[in-house]
N, C-alpha and C. Protein backbone atom coordinates (compact mmCIF):
# COMPACT_ATOMS: atom_id res chain seq x y z
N UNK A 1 30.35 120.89 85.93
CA UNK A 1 28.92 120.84 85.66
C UNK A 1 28.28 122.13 86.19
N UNK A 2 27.53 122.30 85.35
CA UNK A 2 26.83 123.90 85.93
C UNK A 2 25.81 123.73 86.88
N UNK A 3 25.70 124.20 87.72
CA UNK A 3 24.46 123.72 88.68
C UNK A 3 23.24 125.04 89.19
N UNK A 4 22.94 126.00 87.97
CA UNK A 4 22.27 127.22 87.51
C UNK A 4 21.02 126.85 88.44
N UNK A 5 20.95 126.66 89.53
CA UNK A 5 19.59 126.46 90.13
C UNK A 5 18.29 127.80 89.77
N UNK A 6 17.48 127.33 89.68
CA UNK A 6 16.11 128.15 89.04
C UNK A 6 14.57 127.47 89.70
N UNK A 7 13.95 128.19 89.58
CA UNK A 7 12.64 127.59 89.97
C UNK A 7 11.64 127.74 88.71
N UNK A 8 10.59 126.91 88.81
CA UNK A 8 9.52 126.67 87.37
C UNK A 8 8.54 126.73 88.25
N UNK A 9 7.62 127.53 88.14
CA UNK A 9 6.14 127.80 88.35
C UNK A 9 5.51 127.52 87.59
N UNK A 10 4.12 127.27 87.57
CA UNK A 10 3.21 126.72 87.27
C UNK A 10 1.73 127.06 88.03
N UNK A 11 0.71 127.47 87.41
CA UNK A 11 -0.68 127.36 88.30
C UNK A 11 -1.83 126.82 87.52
N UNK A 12 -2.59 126.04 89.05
CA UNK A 12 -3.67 125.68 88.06
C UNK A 12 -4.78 126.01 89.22
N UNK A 13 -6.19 126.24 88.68
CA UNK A 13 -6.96 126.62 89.39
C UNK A 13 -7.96 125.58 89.13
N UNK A 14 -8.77 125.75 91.07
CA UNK A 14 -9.63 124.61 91.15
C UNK A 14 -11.31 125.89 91.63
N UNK A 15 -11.88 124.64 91.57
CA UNK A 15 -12.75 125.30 92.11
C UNK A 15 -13.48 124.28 92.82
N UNK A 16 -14.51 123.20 92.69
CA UNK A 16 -14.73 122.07 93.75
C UNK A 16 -13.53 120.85 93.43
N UNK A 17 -12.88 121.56 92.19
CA UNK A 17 -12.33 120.01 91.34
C UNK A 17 -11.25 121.11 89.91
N UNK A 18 -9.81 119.72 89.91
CA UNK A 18 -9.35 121.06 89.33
C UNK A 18 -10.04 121.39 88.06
N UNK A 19 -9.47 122.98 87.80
CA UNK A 19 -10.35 122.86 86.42
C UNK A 19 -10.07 123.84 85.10
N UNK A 20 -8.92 124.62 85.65
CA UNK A 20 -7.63 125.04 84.50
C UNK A 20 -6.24 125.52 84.52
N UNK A 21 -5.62 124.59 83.74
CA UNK A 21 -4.26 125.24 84.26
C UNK A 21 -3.26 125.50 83.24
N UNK A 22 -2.19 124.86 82.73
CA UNK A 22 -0.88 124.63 81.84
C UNK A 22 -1.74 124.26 80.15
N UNK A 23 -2.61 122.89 80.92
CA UNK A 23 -3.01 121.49 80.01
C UNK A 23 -3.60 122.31 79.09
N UNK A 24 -5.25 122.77 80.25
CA UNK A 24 -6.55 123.33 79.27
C UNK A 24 -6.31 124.64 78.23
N UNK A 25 -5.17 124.71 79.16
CA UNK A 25 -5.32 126.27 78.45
C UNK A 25 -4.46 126.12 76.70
N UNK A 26 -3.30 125.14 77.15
CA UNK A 26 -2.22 124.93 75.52
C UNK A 26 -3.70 124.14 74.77
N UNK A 27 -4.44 123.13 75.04
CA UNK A 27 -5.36 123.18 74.42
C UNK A 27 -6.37 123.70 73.45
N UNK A 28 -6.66 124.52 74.37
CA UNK A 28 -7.49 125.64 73.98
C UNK A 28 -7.23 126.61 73.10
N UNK A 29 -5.62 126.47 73.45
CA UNK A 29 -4.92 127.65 72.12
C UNK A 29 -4.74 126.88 71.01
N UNK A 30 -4.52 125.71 71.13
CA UNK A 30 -4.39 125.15 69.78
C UNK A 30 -5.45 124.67 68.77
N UNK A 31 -6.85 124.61 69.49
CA UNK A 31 -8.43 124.65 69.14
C UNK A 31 -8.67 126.01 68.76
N UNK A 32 -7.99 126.62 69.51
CA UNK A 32 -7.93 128.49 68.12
C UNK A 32 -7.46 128.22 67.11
N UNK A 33 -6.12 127.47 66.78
CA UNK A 33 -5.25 127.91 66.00
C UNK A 33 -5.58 126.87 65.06
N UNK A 34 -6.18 125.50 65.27
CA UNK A 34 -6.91 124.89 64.55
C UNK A 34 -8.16 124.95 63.71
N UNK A 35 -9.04 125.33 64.79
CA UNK A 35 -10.33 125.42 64.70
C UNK A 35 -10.90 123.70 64.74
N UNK A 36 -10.30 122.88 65.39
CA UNK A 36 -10.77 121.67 65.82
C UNK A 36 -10.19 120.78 66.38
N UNK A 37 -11.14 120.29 67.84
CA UNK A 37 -10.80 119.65 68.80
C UNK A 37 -9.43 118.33 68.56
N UNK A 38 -10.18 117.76 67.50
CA UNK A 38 -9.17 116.80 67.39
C UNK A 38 -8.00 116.75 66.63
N UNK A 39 -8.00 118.01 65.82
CA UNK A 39 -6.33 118.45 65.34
C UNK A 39 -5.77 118.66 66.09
N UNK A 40 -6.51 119.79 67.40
CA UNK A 40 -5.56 120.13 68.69
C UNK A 40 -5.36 119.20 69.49
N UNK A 41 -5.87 118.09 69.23
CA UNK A 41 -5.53 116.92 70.38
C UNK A 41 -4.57 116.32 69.71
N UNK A 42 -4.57 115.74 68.29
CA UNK A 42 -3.51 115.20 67.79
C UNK A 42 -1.95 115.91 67.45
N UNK A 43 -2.07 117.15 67.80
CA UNK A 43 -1.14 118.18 67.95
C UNK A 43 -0.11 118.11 69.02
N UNK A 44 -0.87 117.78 69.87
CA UNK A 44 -0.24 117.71 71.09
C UNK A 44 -0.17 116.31 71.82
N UNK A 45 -0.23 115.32 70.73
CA UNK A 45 -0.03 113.96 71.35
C UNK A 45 -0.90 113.23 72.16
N UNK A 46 -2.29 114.06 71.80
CA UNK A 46 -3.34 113.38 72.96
C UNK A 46 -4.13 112.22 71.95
N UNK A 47 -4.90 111.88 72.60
CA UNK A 47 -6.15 111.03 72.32
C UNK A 47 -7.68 112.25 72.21
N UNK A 48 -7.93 111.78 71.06
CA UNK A 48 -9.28 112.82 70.91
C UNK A 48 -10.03 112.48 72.08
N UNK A 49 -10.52 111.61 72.66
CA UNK A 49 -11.39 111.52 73.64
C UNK A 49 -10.48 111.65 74.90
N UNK A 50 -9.28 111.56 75.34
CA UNK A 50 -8.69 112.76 76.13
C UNK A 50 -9.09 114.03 76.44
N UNK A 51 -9.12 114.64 75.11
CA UNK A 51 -9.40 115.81 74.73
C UNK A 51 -10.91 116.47 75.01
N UNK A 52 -11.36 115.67 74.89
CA UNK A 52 -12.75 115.83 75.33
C UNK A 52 -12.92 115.73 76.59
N UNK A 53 -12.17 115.07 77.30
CA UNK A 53 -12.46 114.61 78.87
C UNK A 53 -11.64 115.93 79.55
N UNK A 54 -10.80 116.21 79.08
CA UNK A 54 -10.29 117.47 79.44
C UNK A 54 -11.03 118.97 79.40
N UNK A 55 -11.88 118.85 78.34
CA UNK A 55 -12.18 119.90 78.11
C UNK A 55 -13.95 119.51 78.96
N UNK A 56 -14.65 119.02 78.83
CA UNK A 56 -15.66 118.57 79.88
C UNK A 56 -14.97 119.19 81.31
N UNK A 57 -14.22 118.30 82.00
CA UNK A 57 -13.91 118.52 82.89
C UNK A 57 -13.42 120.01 83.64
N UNK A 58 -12.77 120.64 82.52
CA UNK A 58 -12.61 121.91 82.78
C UNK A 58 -14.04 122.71 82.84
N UNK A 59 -15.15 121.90 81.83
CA UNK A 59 -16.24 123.06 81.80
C UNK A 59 -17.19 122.87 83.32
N UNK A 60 -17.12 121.39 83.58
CA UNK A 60 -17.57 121.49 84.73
C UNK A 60 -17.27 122.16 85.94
N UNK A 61 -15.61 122.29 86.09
CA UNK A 61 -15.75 123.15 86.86
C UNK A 61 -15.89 124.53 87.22
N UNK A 62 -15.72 124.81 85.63
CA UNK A 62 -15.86 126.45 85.57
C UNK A 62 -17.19 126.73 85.45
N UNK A 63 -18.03 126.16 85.22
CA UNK A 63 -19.53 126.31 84.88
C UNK A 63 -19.69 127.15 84.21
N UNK A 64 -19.21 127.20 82.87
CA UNK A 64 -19.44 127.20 81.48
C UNK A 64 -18.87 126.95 80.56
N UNK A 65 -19.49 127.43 79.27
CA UNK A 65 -18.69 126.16 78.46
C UNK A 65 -17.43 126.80 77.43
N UNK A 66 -16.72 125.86 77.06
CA UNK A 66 -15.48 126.49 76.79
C UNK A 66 -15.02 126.66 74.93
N UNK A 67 -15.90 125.46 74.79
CA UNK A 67 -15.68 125.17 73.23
C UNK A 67 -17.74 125.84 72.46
N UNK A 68 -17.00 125.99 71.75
CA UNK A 68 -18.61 125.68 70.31
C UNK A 68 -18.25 124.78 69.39
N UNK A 69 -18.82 123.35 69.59
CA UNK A 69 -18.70 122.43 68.54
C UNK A 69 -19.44 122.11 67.34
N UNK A 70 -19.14 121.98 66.35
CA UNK A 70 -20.32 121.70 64.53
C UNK A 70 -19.87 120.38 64.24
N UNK A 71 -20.73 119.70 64.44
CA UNK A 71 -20.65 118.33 64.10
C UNK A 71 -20.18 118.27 62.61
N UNK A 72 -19.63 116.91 62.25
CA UNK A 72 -19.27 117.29 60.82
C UNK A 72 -20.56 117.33 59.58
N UNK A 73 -20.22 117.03 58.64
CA UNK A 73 -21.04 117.30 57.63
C UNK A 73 -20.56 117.97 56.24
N UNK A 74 -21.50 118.83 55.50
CA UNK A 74 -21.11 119.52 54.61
C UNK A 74 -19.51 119.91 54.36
N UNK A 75 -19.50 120.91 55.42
CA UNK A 75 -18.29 121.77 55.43
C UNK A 75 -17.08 121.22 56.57
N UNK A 76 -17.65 120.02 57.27
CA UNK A 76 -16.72 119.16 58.44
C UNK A 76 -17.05 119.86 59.29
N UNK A 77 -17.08 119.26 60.52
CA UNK A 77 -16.94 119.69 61.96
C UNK A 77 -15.77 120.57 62.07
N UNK A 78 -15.93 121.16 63.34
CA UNK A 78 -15.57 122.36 63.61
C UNK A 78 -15.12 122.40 65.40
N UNK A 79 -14.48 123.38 65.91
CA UNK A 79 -14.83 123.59 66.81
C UNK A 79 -14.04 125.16 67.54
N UNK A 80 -14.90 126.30 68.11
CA UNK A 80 -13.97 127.32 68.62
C UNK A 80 -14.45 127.87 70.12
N UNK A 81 -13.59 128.64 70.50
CA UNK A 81 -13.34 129.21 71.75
C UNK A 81 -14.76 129.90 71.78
N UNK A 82 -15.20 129.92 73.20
CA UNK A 82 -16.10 130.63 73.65
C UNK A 82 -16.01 131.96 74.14
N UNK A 83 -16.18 133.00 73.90
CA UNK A 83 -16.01 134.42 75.09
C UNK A 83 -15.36 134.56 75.99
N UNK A 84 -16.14 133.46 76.82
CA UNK A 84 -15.59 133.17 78.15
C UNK A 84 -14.66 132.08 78.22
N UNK A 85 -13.88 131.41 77.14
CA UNK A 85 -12.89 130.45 76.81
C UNK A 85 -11.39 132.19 76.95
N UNK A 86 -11.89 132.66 75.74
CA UNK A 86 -10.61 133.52 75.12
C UNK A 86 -10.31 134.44 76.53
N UNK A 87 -11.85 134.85 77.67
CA UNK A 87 -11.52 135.35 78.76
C UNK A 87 -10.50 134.78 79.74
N UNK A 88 -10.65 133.63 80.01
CA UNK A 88 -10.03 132.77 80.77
C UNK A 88 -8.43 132.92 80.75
N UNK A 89 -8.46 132.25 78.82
CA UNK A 89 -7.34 131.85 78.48
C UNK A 89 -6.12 133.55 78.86
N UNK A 90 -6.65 134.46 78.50
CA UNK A 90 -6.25 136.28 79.04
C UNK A 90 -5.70 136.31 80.10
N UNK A 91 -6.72 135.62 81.26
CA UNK A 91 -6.83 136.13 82.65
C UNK A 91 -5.43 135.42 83.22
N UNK A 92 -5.82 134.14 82.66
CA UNK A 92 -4.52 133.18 83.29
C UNK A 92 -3.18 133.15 82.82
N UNK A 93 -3.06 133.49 81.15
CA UNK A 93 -1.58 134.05 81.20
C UNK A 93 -1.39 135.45 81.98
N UNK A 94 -2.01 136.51 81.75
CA UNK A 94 -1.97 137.88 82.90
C UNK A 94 -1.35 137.08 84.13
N UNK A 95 -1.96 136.23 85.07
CA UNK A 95 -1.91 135.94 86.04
C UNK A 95 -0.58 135.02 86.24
N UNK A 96 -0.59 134.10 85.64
CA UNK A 96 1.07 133.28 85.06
C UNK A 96 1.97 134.14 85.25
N UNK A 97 1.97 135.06 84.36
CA UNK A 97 3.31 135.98 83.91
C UNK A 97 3.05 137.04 85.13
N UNK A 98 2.80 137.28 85.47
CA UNK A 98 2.89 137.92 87.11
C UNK A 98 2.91 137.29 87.78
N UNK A 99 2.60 135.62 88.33
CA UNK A 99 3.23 135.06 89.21
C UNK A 99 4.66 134.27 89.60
N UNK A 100 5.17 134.08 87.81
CA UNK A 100 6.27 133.86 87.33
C UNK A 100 7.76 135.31 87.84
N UNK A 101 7.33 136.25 87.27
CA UNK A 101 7.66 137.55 87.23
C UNK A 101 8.11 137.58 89.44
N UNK A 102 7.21 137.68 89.93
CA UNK A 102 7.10 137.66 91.45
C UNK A 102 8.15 136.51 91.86
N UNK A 103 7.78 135.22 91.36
CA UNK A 103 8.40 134.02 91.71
C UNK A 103 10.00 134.23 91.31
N UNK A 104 10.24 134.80 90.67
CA UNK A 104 11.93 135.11 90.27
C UNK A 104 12.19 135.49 91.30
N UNK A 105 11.66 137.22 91.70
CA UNK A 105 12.22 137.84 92.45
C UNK A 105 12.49 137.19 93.88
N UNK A 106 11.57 136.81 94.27
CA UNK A 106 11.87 136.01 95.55
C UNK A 106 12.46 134.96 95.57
N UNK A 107 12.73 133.88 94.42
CA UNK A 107 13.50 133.36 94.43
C UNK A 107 15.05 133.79 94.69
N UNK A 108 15.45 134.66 93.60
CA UNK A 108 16.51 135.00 94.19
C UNK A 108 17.05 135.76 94.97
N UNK A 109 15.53 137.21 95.74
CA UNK A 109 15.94 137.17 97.23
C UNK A 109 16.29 135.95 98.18
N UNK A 110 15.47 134.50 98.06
CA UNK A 110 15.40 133.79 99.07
C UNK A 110 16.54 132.88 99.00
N UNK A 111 17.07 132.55 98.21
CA UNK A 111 17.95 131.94 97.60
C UNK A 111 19.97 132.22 97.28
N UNK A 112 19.48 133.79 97.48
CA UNK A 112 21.07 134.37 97.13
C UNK A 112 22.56 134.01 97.43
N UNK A 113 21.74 132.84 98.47
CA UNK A 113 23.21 132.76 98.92
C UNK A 113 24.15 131.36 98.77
N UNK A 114 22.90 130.30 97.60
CA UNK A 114 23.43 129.40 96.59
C UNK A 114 24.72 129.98 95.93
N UNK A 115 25.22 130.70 95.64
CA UNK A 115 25.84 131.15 94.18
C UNK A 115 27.45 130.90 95.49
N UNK A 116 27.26 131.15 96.46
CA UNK A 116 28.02 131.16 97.36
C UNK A 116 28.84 130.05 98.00
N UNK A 117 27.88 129.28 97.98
CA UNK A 117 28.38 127.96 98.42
C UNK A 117 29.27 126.76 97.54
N UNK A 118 30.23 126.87 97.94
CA UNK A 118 31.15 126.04 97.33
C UNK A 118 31.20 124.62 96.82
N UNK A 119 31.02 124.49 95.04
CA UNK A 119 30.69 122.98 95.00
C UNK A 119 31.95 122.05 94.58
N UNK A 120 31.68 121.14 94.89
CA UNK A 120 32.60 119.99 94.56
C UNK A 120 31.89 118.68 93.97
N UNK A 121 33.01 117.74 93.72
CA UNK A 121 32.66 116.37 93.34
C UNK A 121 32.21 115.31 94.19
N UNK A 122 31.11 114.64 94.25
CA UNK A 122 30.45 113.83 95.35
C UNK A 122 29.83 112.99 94.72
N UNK A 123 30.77 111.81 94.58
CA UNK A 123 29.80 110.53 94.05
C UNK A 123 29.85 110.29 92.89
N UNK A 124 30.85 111.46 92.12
CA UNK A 124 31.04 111.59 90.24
C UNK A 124 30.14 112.71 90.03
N UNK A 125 29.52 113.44 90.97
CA UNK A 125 28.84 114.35 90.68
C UNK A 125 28.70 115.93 91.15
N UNK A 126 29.04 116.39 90.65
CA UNK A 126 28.78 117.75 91.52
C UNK A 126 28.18 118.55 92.49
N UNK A 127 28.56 118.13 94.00
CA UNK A 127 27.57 118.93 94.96
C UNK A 127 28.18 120.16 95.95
N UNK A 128 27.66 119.89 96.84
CA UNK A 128 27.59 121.27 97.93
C UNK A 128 28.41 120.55 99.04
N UNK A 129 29.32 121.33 99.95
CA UNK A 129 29.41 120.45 100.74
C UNK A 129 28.60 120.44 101.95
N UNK A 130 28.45 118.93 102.47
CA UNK A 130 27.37 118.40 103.39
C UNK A 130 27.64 119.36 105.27
């Protein structure tokens, strides 16, 4: 059994309350790529009013707003990224992929000396010895 140890990062930022991270942001890209809330919610397996509670919640804590919504009608509802949505969404992959990028390296400075340690069978399973 291969036992390729790795680490997965992840960030999400708060501010009184959390308020963007992994969730808002695949969201948000898919409300681009849609152009509406509830395609991107049903896209991704949510509940439209999920979707909404998510995206509220993110605006509250960022204190502003993230979507422009058009009710339906004529031409159907609508909905797209704000300025300060497409800013965000920038800042935090930038910031991801440089903390990802960092998080390797020290991982496998901190770590180097896994590859070393000799594994065996323990329990039907492959470990380290104790």
């Amino acid at each position: 059994m291969d036992r390729d140890l790795h680490v997965v990062l992840s960030a999400r930022l708060f501010s009184d309350q959390k308020c963007f991270g992994p969730g808002v942001s695949q969201l948000l890209k898919r409300v681009d790529e849609l152009h509406s809330l509830r395609a991107a919610a049903l896209s991704m397996s949510m509940a439209y009013s999920k979707a909404w509670t998510v995206i509220r919640n993110a605006e509250d804590g960022l204190g502003f707003k993230l979507l422009d919504s058009n009710v339906g009608g004529k031409n159907g509802g609508g909905a797209a990224l704000t300025d300060e949505a497409r800013q965000m969404i920038a800042a935090y992959d930038d910031y991801c992929g440089k903390l990802r990028a960092y998080g390797e390296q020290l991982f496998e400075e901190t770590f180097a000396f896994y590859n070393d340690i000799p594994k065996h069978e323990v329990h039907g399973k492959e470990r380290t010895h104790a």
